[in-house]
C-alpha atoms as a PDB file:
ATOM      1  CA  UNK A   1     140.150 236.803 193.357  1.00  0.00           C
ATOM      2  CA  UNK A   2     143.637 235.938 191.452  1.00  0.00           C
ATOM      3  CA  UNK A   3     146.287 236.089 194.174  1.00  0.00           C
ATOM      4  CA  UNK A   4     149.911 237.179 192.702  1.00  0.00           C
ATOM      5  CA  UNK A   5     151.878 234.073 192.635  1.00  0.00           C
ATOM      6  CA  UNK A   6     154.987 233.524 195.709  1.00  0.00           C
ATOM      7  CA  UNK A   7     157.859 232.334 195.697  1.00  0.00           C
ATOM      8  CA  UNK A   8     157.275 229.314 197.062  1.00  0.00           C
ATOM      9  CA  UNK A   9     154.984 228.386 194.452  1.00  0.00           C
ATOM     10  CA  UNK A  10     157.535 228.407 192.090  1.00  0.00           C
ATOM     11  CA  UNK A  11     160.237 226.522 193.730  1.00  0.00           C
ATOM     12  CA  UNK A  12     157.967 223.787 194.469  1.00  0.00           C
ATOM     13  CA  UNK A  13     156.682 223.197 190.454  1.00  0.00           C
ATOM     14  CA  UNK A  14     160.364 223.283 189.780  1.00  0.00           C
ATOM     15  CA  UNK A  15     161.423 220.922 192.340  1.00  0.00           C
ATOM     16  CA  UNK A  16     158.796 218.620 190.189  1.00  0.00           C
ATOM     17  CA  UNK A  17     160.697 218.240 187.143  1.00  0.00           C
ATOM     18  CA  UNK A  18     163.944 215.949 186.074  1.00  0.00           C
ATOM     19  CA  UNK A  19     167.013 217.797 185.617  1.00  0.00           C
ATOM     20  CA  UNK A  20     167.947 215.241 182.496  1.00  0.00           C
ATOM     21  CA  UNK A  21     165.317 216.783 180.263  1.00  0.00           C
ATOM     22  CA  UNK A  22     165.673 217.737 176.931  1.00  0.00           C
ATOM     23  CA  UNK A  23     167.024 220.927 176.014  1.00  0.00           C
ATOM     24  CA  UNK A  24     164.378 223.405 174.709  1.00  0.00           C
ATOM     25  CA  UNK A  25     163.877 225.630 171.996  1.00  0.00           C
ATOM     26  CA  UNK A  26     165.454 228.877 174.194  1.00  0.00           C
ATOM     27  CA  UNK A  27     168.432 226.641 175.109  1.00  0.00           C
ATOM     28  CA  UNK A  28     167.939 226.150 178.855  1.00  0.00           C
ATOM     29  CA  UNK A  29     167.307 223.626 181.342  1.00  0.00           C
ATOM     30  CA  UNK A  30     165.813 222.631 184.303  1.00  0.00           C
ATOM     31  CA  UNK A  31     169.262 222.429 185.996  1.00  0.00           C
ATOM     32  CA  UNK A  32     170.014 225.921 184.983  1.00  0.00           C
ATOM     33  CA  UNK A  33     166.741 227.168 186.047  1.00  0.00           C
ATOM     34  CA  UNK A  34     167.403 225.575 189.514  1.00  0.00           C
ATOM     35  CA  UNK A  35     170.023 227.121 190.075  1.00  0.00           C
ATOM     36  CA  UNK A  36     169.489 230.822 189.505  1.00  0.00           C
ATOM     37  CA  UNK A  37     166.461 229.927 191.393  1.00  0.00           C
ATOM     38  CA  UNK A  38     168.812 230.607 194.621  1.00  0.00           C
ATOM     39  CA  UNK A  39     169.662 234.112 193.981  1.00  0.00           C
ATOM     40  CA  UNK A  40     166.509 236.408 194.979  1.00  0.00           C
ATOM     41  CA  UNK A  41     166.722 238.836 191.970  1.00  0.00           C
ATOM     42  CA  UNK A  42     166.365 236.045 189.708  1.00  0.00           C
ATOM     43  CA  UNK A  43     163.672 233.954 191.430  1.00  0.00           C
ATOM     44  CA  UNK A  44     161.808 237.440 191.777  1.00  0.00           C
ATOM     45  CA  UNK A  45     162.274 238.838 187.860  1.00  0.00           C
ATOM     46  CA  UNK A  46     160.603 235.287 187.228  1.00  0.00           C
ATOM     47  CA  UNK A  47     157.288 235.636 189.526  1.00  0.00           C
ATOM     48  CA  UNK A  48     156.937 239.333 187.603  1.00  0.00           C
ATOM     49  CA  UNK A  49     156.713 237.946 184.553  1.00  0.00           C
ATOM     50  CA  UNK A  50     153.978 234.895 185.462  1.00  0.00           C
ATOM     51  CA  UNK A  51     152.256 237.887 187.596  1.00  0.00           C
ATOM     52  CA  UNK A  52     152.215 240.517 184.212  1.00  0.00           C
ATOM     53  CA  UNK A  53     151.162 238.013 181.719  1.00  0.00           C
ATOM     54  CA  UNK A  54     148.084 237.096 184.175  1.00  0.00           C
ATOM     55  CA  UNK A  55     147.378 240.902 185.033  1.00  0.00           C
ATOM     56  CA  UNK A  56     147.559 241.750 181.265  1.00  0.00           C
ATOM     57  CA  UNK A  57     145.497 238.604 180.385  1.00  0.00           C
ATOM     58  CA  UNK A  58     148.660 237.623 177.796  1.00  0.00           C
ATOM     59  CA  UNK A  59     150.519 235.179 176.663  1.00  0.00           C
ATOM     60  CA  UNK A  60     153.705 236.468 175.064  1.00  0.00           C
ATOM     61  CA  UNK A  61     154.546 235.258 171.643  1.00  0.00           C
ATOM     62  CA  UNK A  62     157.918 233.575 172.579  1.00  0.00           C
ATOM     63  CA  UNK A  63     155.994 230.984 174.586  1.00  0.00           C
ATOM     64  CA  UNK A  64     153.360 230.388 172.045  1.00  0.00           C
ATOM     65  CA  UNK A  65     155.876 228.712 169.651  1.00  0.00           C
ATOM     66  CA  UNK A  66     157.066 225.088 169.544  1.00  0.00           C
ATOM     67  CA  UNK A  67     159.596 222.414 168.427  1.00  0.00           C
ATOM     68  CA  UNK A  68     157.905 219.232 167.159  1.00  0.00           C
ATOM     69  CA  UNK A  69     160.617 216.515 166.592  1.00  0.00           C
ATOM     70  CA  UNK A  70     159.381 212.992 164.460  1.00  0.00           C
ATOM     71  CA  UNK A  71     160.955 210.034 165.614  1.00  0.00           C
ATOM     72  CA  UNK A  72     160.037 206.943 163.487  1.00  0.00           C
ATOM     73  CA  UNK A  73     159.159 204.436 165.858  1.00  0.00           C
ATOM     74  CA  UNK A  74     161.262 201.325 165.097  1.00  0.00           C
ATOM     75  CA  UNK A  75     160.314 197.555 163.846  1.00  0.00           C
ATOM     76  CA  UNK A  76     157.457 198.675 161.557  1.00  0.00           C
ATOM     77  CA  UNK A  77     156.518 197.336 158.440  1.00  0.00           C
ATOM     78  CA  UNK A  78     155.799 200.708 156.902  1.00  0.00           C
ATOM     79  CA  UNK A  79     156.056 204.277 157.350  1.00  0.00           C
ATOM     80  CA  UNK A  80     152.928 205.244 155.107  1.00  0.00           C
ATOM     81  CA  UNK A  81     150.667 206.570 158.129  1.00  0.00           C
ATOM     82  CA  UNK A  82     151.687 208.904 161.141  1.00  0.00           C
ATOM     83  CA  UNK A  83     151.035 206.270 163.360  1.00  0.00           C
ATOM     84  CA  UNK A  84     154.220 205.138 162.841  1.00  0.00           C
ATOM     85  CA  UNK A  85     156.262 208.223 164.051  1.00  0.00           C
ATOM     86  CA  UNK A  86     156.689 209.630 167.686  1.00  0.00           C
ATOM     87  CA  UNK A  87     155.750 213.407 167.709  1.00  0.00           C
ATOM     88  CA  UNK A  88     157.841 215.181 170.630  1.00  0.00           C
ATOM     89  CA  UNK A  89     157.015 218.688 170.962  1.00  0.00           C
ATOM     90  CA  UNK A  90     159.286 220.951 172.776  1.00  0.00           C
ATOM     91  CA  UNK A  91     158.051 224.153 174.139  1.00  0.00           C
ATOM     92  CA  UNK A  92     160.198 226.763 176.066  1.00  0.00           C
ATOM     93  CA  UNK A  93     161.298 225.941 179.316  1.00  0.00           C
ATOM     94  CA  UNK A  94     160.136 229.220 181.257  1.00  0.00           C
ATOM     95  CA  UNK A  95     156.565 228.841 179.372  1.00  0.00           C
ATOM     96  CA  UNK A  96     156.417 225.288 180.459  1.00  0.00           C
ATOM     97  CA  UNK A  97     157.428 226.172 184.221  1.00  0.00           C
ATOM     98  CA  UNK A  98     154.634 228.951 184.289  1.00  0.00           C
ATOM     99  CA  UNK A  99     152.119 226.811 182.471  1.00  0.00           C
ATOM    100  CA  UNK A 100     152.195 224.310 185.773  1.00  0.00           C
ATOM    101  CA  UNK A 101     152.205 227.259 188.328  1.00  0.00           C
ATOM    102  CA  UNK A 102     148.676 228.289 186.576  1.00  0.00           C
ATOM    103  CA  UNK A 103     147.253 224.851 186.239  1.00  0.00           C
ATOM    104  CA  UNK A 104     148.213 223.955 189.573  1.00  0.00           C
ATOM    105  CA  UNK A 105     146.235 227.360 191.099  1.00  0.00           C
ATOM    106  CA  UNK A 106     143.444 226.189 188.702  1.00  0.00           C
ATOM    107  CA  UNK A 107     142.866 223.251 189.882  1.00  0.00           C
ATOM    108  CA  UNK A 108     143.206 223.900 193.291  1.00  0.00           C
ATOM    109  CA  UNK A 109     140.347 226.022 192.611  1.00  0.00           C
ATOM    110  CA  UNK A 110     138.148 224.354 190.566  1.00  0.00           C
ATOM    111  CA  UNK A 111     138.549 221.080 192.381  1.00  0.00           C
ATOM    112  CA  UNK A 112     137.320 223.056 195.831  1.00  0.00           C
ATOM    113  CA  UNK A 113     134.700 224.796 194.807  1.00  0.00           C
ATOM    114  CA  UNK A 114     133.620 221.270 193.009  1.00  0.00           C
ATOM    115  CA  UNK A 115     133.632 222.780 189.739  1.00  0.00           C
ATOM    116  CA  UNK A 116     134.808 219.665 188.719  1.00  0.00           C
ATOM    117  CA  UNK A 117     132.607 216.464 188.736  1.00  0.00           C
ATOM    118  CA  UNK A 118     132.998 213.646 190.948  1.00  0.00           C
ATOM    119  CA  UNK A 119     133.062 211.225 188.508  1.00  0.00           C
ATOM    120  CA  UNK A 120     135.799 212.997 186.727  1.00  0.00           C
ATOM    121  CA  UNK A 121     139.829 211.000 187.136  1.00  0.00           C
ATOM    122  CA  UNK A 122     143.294 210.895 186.267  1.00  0.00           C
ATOM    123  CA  UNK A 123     145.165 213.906 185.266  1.00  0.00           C
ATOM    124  CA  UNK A 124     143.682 215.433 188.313  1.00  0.00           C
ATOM    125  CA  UNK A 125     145.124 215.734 192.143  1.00  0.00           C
ATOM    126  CA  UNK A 126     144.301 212.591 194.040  1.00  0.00           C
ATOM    127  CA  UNK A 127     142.322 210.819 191.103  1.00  0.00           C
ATOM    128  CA  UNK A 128     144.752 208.728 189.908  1.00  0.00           C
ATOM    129  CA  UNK A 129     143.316 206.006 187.573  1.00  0.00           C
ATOM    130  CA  UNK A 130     144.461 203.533 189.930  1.00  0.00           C
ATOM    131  CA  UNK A 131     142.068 204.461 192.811  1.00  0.00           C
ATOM    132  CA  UNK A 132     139.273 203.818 190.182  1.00  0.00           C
ATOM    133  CA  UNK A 133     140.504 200.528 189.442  1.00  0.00           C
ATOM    134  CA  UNK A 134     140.505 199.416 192.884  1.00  0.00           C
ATOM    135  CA  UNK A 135     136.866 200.860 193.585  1.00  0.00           C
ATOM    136  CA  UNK A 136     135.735 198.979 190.622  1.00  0.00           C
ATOM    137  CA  UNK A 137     137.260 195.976 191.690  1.00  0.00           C
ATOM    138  CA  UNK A 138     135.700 196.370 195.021  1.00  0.00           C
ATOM    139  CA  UNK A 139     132.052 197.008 193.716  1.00  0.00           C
ATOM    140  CA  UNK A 140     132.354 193.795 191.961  1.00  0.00           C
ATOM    141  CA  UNK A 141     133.478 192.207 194.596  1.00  0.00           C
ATOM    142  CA  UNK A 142     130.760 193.591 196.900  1.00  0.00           C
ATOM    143  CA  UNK A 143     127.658 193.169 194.935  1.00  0.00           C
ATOM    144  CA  UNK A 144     128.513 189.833 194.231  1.00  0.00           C
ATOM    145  CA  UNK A 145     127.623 189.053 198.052  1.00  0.00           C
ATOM    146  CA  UNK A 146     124.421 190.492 196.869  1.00  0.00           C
ATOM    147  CA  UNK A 147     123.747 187.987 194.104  1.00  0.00           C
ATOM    148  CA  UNK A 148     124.091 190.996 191.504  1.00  0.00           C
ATOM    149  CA  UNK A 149     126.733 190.882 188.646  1.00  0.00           C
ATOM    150  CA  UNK A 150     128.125 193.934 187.120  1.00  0.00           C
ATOM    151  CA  UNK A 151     127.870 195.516 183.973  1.00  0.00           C
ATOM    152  CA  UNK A 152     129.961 197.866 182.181  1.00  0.00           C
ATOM    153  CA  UNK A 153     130.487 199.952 178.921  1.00  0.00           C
ATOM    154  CA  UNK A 154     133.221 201.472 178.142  1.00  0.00           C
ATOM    155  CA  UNK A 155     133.545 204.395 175.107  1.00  0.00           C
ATOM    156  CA  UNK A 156     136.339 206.544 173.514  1.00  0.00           C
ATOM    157  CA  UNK A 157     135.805 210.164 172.178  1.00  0.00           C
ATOM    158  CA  UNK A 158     137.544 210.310 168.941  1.00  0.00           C
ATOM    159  CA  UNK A 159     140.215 213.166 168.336  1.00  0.00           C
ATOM    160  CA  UNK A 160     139.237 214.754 172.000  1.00  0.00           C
ATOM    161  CA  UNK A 161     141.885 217.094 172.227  1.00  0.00           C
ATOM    162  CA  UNK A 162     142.548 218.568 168.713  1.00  0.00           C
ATOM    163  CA  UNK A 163     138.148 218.971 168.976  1.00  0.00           C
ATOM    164  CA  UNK A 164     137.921 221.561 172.120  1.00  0.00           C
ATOM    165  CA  UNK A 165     135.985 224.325 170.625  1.00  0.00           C
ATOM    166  CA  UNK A 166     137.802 227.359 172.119  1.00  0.00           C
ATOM    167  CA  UNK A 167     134.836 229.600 172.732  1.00  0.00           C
ATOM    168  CA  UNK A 168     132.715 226.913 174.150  1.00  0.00           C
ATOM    169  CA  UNK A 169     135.560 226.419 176.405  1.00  0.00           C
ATOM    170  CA  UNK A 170     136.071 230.166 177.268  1.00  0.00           C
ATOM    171  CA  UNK A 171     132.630 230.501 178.242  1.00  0.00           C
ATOM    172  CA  UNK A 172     132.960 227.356 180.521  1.00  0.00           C
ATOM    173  CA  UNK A 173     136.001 229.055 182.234  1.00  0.00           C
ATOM    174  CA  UNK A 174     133.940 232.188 182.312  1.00  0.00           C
ATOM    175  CA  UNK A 175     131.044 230.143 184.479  1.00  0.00           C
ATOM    176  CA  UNK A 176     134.131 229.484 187.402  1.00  0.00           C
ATOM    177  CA  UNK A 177     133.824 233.142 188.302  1.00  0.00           C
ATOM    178  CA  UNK A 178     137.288 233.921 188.391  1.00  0.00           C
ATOM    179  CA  UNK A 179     138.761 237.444 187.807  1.00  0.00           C
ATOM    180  CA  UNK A 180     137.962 238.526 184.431  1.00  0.00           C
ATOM    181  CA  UNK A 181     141.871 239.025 183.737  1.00  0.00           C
ATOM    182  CA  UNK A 182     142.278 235.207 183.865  1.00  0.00           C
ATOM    183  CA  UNK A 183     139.655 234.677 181.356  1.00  0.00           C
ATOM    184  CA  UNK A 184     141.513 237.024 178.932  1.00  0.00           C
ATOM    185  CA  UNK A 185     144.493 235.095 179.894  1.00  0.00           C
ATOM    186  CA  UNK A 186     142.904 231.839 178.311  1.00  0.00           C
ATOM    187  CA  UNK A 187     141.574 233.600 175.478  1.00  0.00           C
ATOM    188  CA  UNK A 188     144.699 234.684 174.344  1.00  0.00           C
ATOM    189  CA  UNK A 189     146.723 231.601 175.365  1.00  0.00           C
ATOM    190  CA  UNK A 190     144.322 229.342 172.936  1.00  0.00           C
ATOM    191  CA  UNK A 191     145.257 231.403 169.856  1.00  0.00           C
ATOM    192  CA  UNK A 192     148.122 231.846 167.705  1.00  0.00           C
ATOM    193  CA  UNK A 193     150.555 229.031 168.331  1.00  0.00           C
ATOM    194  CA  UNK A 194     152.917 228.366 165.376  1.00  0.00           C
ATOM    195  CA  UNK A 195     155.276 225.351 165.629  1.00  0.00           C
ATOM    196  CA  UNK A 196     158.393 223.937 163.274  1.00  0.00           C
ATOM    197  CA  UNK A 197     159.090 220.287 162.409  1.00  0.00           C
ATOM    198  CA  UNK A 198     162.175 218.658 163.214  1.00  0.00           C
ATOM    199  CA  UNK A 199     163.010 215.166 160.900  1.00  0.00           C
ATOM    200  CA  UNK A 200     165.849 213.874 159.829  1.00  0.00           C
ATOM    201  CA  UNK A 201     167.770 216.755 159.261  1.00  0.00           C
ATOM    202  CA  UNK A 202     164.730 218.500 157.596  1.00  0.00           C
ATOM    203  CA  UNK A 203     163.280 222.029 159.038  1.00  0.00           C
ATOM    204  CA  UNK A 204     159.945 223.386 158.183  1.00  0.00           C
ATOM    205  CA  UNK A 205     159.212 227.046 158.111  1.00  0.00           C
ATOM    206  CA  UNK A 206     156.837 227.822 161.363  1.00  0.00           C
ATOM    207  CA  UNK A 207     153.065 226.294 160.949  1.00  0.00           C
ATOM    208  CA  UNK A 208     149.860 227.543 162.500  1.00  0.00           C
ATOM    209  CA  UNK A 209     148.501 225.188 165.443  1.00  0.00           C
ATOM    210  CA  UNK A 210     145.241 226.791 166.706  1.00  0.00           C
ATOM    211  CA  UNK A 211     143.254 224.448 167.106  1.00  0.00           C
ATOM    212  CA  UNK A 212     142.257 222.284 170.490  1.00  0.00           C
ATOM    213  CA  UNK A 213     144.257 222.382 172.847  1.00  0.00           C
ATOM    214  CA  UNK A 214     148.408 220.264 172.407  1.00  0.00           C
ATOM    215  CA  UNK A 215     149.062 217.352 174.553  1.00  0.00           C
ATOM    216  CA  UNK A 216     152.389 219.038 175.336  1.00  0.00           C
ATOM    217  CA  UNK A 217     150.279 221.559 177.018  1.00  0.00           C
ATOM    218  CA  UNK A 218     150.810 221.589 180.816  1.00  0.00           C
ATOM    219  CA  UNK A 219     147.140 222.750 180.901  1.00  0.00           C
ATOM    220  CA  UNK A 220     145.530 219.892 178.863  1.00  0.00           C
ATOM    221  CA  UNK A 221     144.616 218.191 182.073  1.00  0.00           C
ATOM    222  CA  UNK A 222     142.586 220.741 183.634  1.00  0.00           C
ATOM    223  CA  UNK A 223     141.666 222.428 180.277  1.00  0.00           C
ATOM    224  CA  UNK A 224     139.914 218.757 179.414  1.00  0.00           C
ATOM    225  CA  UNK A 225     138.491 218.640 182.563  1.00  0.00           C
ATOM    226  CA  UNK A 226     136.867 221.954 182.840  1.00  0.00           C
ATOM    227  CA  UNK A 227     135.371 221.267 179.475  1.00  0.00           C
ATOM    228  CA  UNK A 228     133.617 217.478 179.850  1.00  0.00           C
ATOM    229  CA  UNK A 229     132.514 219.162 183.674  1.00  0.00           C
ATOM    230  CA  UNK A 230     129.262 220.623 182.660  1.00  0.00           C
ATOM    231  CA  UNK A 231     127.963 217.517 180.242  1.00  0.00           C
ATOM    232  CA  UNK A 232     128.729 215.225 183.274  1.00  0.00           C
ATOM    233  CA  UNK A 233     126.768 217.630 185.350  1.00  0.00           C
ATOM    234  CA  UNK A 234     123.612 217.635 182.401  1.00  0.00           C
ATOM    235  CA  UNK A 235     124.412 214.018 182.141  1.00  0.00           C
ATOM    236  CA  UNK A 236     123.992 213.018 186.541  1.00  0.00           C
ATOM    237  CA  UNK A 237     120.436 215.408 185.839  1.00  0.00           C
ATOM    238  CA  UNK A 238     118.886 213.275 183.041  1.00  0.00           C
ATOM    239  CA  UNK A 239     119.481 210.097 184.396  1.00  0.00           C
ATOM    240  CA  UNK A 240     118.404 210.960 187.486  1.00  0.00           C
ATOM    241  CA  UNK A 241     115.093 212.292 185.691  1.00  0.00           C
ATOM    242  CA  UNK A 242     115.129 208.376 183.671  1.00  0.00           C
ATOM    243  CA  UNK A 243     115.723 206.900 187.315  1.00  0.00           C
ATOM    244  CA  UNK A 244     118.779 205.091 185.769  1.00  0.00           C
ATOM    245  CA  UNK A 245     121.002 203.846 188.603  1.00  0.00           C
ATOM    246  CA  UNK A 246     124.205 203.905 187.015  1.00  0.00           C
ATOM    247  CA  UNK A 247     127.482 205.312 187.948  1.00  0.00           C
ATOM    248  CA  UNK A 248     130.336 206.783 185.749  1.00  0.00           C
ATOM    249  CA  UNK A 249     133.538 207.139 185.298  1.00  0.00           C
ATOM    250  CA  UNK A 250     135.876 209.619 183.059  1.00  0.00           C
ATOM    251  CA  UNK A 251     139.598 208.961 182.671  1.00  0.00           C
ATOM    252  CA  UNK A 252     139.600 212.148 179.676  1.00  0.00           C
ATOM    253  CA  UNK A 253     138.864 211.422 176.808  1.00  0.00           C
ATOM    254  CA  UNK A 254     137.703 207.850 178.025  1.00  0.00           C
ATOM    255  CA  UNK A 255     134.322 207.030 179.875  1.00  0.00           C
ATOM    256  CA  UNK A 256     133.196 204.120 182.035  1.00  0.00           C
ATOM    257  CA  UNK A 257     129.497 203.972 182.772  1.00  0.00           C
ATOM    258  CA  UNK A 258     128.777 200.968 185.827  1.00  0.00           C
ATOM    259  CA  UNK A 259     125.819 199.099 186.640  1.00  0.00           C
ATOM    260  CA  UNK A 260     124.630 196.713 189.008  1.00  0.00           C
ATOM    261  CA  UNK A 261     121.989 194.137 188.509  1.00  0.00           C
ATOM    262  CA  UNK A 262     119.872 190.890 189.078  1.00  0.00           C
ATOM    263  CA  UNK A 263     119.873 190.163 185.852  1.00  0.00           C
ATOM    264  CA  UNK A 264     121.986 191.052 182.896  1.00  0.00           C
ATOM    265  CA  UNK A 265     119.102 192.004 180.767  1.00  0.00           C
ATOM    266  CA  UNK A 266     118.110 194.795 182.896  1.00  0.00           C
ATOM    267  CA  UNK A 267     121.362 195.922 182.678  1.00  0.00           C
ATOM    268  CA  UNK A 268     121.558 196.014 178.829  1.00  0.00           C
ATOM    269  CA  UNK A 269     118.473 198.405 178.746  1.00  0.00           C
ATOM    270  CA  UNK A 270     119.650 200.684 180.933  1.00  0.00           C
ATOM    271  CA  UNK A 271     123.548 200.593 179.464  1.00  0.00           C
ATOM    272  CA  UNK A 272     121.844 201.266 176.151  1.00  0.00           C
ATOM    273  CA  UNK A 273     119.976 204.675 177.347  1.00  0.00           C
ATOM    274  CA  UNK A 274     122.801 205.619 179.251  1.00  0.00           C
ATOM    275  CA  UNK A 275     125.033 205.593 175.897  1.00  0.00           C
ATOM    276  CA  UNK A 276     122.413 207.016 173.825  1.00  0.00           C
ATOM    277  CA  UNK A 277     122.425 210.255 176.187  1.00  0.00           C
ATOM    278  CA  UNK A 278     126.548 210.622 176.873  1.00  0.00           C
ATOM    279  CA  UNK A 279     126.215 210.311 172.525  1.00  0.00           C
ATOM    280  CA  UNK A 280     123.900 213.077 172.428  1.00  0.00           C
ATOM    281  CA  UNK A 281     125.238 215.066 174.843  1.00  0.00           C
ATOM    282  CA  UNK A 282     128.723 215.183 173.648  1.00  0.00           C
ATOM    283  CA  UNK A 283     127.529 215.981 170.116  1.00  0.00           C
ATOM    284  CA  UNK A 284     126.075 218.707 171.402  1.00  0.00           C
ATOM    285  CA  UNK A 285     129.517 220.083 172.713  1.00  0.00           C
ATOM    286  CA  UNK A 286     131.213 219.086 169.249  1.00  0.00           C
ATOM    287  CA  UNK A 287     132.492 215.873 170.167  1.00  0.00           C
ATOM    288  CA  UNK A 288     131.885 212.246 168.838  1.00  0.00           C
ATOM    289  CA  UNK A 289     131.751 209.026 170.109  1.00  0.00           C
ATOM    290  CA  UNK A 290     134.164 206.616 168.476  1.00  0.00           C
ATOM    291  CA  UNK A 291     131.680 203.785 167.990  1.00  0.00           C
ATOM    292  CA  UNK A 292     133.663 201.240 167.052  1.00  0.00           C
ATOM    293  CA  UNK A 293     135.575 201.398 170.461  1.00  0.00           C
ATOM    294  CA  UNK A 294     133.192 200.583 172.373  1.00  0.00           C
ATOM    295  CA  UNK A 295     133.098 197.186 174.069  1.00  0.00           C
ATOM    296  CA  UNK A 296     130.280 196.311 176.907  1.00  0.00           C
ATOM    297  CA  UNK A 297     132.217 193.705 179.887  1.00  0.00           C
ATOM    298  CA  UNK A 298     129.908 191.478 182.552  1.00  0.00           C
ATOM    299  CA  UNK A 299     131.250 190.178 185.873  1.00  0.00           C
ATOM    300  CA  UNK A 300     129.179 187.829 186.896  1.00  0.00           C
ATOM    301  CA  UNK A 301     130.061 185.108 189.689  1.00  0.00           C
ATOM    302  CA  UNK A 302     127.747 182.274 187.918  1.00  0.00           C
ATOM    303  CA  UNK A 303     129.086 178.906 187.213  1.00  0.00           C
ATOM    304  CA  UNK A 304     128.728 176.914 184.070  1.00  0.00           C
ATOM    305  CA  UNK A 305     127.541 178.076 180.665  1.00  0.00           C
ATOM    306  CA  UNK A 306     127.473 182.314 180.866  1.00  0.00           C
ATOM    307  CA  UNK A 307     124.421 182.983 178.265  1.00  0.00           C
ATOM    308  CA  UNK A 308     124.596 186.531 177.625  1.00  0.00           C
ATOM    309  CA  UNK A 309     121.652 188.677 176.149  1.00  0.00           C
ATOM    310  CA  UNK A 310     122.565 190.539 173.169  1.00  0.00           C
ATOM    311  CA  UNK A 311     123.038 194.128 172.947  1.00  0.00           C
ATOM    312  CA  UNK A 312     123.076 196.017 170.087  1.00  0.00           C
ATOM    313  CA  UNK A 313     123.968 199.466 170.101  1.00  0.00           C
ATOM    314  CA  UNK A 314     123.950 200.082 166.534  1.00  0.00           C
ATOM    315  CA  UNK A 315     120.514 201.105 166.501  1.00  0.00           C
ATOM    316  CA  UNK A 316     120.830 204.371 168.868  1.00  0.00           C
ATOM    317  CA  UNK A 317     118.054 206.875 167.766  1.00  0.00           C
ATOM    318  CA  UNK A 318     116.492 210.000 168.507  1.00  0.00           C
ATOM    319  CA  UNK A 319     116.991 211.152 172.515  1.00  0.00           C
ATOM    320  CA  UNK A 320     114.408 210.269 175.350  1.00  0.00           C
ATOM    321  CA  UNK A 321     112.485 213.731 175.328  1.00  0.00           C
ATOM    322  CA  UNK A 322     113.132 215.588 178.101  1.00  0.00           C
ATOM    323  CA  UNK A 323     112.018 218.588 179.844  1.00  0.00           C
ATOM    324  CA  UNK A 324     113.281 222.064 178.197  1.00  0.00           C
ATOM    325  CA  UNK A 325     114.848 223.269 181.846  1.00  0.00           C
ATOM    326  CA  UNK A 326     116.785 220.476 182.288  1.00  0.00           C
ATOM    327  CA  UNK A 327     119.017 222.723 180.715  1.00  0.00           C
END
């Protein structure tokens, strides 16, 4: 069950954000909403409305649209591509403040009830990318006592965020069993967005966003999550099934797989598979690979010449057959 949001919920998101903020499309800021905070009619009138747009599965209209100011980014050569421009999208301020108080019950939940996989960081409560650096470092460290260096691939998902499919990713929020008004909730929150562009003194007329789900999102961490949890769950089954004994990592839209071996050869083979099936898989969920990202790294404690074995990843084919229920 959804349990009505308290008071104390509220003042401790807000408590979270800088009172020097940009001011927002409705003209307020976090200062300002600290302080009426204090008086209890205010601080109440505000938990009603997070409470009703839950219980009516609804996300009004007024928080749905955006600002998005481009700032050319200075010291380039040319302004030809959008690469060259900072895109700062501004949402209002109460929308933003009630988008954490969700995401925060969210993933409380989902996190709990291990929803979300293990080998899933950053973004998240306590899996910050820096505790995966220092594990790394120290499975290096420790297999090299064991005469075994360490492989490692790492890939990039092209366009992650603007690719969520939104039904896909209303059915996985369905499979959390939560009250059926918070799915509604999602449903309607994922469709019709509209932003305005801000440059140089130009305004456009309001454009249709719907599709993915925007980086200035306060949900896009858990949203993300929830959506690469059930291929990492399909993926721990199949290798399990190839006897692979590799580990993973996922910072997002960025994966790590990690392997430990006598020889670097062995590795390759098994690094090779491993991306052939995270490529398939995430196909399968409308997502692609960004090929020409990926870079393979050894750490090996050898002296002298390092001869590596090739490994050529050009060639991936057709997936290792496996059985129907896997599923």
């Amino acid at each position: 069950m959804w349990a009505p949001f308290s008071k104390e919920e509220l003042i401790n998101t807000i408590g979270k954000y800088n009172n020097s903020s940009a001011f927002r499309p409705d003209k307020l800021s976090w200062s300002y909403i600290k302080q009426i905070i204090w008086y209890d009619k205010c601080i109440s009138k505000l938990i009603d409305i997070v409470n009703v747009c839950i219980g009516l599965g609804h996300w009004p209209f007024h928080f749905k649209t955006s600002t998005t100011v481009i700032i050319s980014k200075p010291n380039k050569k040319s302004y030809n591509s959008f690469k060259s421009f900072h895109f700062i999208v501004l949402m209002n301020i109460l929308g933003k403040l009630f988008e954490k108080m969700i995401r925060e019950r969210l993933q409380f939940i989902t996190i709990s009830n291990n929803f979300i996989h293990l080998y899933q960081l950053d973004g998240l409560k306590h899996r910050l990318t820096t505790d995966a650096g220092v594990t790394l470092t120290h499975v290096i460290h420790s297999r090299w006592i064991k005469n075994l260096s360490t492989s490692t691939l790492a890939f990039d998902i092209v366009q992650f965020f603007p690719l969520l499919n939104h039904h896909l990713l209303s059915l996985i929020i369905n499979k959390i069993r939560l009250d059926y008004k918070v799915l509604f909730f999602f449903k309607n929150y994922l469709v019709g967005k509209k932003t305005k562009y801000l440059w140089n003194g130009f305004q456009s007329p309001f454009c249709n966003i719907n599709i993915g789900v925007g980086q200035e999102s306060a949900f896009l961490p858990i949203l993300s999550a929830l959506y690469l949890s059930p291929i990492f769950h399909i993926l721990e089954k199949w290798l399990n099934i190839l006897k692979i004994p590799i580990s993973i990592i996922s910072f997002v839209d960025d994966g790590l797989f990690i392997l430990q071996n006598e020889f670097i050869s062995h590795s390759n083979v098994n690094l090779f598979c491993s991306y052939n099936v995270i490529s398939f898989l995430l196909t399968k969920f409308g997502l692609v690979v960004e090929h020409g990202k990926t870079e393979v790294f050894h750490f090996s404690r050898s002296h002298g010449v390092f001869n590596l074995p090739s490994l050529d990843l050009s060639s991936l084919g057709s997936i290792i057959l496996l059985p129907k229920n896997i599923w």
